[in-house]
N, C-alpha and C. Protein backbone atom coordinates (compact mmCIF):
# COMPACT_ATOMS: atom_id res chain seq x y z
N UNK A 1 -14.11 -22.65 -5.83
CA UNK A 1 -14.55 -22.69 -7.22
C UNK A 1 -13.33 -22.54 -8.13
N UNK A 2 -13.41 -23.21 -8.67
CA UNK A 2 -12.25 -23.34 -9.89
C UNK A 2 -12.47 -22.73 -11.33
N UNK A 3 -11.10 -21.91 -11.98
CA UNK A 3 -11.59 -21.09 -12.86
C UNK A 3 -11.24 -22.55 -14.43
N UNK A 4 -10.48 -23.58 -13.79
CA UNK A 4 -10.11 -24.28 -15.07
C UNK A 4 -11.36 -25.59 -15.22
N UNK A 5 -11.22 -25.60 -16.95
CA UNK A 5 -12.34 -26.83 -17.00
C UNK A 5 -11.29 -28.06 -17.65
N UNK A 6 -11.97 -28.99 -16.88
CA UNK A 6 -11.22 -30.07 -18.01
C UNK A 6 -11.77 -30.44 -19.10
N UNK A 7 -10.78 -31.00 -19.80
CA UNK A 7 -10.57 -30.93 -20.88
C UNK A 7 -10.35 -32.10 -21.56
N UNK A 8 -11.60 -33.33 -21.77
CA UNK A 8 -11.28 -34.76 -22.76
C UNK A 8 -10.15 -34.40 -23.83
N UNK A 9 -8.84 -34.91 -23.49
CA UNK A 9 -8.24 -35.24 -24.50
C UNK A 9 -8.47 -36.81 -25.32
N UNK A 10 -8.22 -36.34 -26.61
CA UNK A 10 -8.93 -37.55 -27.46
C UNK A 10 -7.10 -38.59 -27.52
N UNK A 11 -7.27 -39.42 -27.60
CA UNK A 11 -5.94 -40.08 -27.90
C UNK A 11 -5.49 -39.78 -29.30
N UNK A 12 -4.17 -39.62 -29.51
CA UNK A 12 -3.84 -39.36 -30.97
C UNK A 12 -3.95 -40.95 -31.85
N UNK A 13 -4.09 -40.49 -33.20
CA UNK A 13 -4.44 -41.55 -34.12
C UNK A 13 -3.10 -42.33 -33.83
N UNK A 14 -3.54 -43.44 -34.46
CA UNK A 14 -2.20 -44.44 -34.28
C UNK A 14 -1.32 -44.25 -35.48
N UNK A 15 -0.17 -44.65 -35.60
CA UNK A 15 0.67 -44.00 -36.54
C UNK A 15 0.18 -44.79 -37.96
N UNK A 16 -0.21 -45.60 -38.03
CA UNK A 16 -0.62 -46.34 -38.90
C UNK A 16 -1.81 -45.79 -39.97
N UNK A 17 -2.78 -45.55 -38.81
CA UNK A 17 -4.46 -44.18 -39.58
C UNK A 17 -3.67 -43.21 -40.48
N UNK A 18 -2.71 -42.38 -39.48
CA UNK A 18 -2.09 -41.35 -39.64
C UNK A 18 -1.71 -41.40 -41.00
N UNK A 19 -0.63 -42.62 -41.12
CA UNK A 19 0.15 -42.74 -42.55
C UNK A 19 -0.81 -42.54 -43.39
N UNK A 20 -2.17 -43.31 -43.55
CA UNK A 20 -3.04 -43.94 -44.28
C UNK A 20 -3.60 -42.57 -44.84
N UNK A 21 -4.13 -41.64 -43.99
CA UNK A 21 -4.73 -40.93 -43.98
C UNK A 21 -4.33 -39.81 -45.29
N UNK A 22 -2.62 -39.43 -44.90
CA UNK A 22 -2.03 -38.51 -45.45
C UNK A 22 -1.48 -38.94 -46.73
N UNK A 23 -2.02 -40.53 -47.27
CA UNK A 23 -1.54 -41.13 -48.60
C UNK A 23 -2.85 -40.57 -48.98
N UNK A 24 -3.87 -40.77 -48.95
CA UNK A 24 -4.84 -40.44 -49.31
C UNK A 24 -5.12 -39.04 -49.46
N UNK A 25 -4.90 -38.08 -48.38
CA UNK A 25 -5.14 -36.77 -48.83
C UNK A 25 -3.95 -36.28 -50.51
N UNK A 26 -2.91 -37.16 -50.18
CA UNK A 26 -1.98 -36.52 -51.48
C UNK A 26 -2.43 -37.51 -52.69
N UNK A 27 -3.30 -38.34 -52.84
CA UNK A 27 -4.08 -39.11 -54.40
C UNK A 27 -3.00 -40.03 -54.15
N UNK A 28 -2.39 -40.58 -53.52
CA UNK A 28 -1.49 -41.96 -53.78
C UNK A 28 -2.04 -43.04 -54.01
N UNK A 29 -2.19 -43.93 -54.56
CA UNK A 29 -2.71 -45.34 -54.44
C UNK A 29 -1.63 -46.24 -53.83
N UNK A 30 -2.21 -47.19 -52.95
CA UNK A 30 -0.88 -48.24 -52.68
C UNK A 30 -0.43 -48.88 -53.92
N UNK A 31 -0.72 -49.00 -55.25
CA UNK A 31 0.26 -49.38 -56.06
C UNK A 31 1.68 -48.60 -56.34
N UNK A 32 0.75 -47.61 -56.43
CA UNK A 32 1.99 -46.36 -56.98
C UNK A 32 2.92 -46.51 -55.04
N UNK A 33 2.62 -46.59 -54.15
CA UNK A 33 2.92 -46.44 -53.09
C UNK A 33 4.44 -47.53 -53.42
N UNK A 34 3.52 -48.61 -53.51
CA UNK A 34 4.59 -50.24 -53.53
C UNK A 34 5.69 -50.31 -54.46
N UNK A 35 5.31 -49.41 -55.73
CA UNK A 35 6.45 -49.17 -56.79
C UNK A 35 7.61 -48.44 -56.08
N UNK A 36 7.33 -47.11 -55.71
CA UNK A 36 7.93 -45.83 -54.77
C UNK A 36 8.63 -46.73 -54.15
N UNK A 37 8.35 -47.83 -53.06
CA UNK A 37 8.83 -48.10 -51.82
C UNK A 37 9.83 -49.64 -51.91
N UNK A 38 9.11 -50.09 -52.96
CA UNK A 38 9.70 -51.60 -53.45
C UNK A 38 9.12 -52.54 -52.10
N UNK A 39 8.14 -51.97 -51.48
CA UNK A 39 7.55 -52.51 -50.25
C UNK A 39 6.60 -53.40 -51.25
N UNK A 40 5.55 -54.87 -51.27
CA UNK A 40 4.34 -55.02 -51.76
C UNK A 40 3.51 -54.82 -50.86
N UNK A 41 2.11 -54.91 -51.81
CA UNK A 41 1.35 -54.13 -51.47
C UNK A 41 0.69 -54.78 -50.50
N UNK A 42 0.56 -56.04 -50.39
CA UNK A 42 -0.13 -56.66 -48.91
C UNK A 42 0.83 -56.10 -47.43
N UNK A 43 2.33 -55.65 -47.72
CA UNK A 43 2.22 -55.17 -46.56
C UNK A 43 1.99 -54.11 -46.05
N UNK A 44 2.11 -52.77 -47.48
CA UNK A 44 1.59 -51.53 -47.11
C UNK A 44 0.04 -52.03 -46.50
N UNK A 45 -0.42 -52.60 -46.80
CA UNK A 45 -1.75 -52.52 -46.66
C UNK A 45 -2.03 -53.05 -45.14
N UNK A 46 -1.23 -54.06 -44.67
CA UNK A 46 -0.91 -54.18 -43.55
C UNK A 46 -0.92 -53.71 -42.28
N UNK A 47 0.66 -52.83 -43.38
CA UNK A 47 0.91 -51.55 -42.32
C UNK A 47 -0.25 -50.24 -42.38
N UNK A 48 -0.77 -49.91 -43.07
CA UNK A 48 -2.30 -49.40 -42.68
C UNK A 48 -3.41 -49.61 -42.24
N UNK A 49 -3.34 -50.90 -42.29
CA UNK A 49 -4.81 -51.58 -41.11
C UNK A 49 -4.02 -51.86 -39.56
N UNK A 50 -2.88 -51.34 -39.35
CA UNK A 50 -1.74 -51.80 -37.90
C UNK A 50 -2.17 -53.46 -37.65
N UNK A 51 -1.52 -53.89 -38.97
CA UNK A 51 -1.49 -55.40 -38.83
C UNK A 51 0.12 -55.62 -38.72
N UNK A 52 0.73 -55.23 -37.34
CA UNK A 52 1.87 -55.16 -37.50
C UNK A 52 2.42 -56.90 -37.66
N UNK A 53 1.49 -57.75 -37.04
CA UNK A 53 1.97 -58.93 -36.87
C UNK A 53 1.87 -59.65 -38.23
N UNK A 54 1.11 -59.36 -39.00
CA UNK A 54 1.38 -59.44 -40.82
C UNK A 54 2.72 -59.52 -41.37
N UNK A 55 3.78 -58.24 -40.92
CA UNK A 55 4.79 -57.84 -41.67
C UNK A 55 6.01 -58.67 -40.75
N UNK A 56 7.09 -58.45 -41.27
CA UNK A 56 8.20 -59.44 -40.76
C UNK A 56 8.31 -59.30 -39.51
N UNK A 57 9.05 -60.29 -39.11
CA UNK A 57 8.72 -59.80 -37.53
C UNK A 57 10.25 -59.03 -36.88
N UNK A 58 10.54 -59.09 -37.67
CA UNK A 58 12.56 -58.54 -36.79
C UNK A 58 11.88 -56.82 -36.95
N UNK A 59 11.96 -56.02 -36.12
CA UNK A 59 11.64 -54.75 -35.73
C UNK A 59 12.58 -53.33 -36.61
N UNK A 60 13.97 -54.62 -37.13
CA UNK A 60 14.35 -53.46 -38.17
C UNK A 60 13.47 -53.25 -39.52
N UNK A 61 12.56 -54.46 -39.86
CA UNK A 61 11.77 -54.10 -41.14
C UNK A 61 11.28 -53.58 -41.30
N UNK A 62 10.19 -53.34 -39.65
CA UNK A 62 9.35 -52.69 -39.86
C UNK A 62 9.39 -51.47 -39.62
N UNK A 63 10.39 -50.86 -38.69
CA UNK A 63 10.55 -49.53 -38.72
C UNK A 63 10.95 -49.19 -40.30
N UNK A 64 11.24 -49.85 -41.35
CA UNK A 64 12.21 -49.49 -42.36
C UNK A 64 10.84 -49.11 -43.11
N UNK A 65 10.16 -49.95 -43.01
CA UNK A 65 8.61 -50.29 -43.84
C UNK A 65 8.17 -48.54 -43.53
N UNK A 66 8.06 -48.09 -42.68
CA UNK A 66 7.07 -46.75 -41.39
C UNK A 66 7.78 -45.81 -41.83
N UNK A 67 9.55 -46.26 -42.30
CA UNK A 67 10.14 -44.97 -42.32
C UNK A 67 10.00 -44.60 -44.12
N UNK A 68 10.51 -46.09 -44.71
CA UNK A 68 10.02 -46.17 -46.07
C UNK A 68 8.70 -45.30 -47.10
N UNK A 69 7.59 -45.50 -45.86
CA UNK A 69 6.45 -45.19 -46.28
C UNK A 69 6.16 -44.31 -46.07
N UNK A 70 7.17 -42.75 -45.02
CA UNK A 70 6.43 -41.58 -45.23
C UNK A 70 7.75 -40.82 -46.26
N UNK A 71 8.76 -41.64 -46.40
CA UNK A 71 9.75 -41.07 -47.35
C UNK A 71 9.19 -41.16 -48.86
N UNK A 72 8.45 -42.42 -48.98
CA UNK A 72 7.86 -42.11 -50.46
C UNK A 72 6.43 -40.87 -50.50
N UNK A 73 6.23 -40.70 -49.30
CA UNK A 73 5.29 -39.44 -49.43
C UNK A 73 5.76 -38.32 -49.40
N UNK A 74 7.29 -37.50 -49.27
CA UNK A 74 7.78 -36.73 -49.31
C UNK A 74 7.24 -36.15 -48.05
N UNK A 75 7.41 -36.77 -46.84
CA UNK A 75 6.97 -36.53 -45.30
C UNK A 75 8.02 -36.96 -44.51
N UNK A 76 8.77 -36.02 -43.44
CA UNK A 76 9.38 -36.41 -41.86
C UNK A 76 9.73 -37.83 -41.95
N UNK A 77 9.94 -38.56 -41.76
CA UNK A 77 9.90 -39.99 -41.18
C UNK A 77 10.06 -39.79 -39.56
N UNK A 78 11.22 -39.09 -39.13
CA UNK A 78 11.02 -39.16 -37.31
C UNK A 78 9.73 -39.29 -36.53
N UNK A 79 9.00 -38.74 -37.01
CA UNK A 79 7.76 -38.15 -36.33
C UNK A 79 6.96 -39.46 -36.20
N UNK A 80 6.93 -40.18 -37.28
CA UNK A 80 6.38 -41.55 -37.63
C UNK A 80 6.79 -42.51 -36.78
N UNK A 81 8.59 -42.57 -36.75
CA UNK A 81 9.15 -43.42 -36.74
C UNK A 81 8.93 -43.33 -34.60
N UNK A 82 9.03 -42.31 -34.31
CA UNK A 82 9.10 -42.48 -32.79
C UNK A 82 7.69 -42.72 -32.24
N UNK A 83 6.70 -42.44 -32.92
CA UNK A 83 5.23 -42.89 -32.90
C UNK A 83 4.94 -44.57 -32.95
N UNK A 84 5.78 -45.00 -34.01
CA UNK A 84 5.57 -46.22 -33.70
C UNK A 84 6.09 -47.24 -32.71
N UNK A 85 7.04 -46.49 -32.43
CA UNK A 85 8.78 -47.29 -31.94
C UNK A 85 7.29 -47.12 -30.16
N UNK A 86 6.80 -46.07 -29.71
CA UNK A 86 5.94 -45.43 -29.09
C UNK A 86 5.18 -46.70 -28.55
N UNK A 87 4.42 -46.86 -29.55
CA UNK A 87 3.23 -47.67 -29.58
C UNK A 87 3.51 -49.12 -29.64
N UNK A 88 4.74 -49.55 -30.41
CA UNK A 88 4.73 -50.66 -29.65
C UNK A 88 6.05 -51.17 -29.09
N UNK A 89 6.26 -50.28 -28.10
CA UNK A 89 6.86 -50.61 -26.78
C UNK A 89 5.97 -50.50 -25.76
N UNK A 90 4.33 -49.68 -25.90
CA UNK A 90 3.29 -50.01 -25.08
C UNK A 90 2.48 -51.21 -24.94
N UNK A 91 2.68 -51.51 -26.46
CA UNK A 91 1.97 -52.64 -26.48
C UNK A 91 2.85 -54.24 -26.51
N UNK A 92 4.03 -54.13 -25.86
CA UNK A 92 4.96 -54.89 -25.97
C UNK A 92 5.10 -55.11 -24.31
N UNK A 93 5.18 -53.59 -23.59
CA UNK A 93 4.69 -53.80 -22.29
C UNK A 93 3.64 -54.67 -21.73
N UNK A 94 2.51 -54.48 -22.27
CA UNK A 94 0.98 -55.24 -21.95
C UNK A 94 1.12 -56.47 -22.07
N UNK A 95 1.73 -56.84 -23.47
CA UNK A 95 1.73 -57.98 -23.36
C UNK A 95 2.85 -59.13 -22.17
N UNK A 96 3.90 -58.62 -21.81
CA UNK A 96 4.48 -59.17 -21.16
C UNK A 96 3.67 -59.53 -19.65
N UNK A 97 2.95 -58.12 -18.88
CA UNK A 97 2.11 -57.64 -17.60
C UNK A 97 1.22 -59.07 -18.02
């Protein structure tokens, strides 16, 4: 008999929710966002629905876009930035398999 239970871990949000989430808890609008960032707003918006294939495709933009967008929230960028770098080198894997 075993004294440990398991334990469903939920997957963490994708970095993208995440961003979205924490513009919203601080009253940002993506306008005011797009001014802040000199990003427009179809790609913040983009980059919050993880329409990564929307935004440019060379991988320095878009990290710039991820890092851009938690610097105009007065937030980390690392935390973001290795989350995404994360997610799609998983999903960069899959697709090759």
């Amino acid at each position: 008999m075993s004294i440990f239970k398991k334990k469903k871990l939920e997957p963490p949000k994708r970095v993208c929710l995440r961003l979205r989430e924490i513009r919203k808890k601080k009253g940002v609008s993506l306008e005011q966002l797009s001014k802040r960032t000199k990003i427009s707003k179809d790609f913040l918006q983009a980059l919050e629905e993880c329409r990564f294939q929307d935004l440019p495709m060379a991988e320095v933009y878009q990290k710039n876009f991820v890092k851009s967008y938690a610097e105009a929230l007065s937030i980390d960028p690392d935390q973001f930035l290795q989350q995404y770098m994360s997610e799609e080198a998983d999903k960069n894997k899959k697709m090759v398999h």
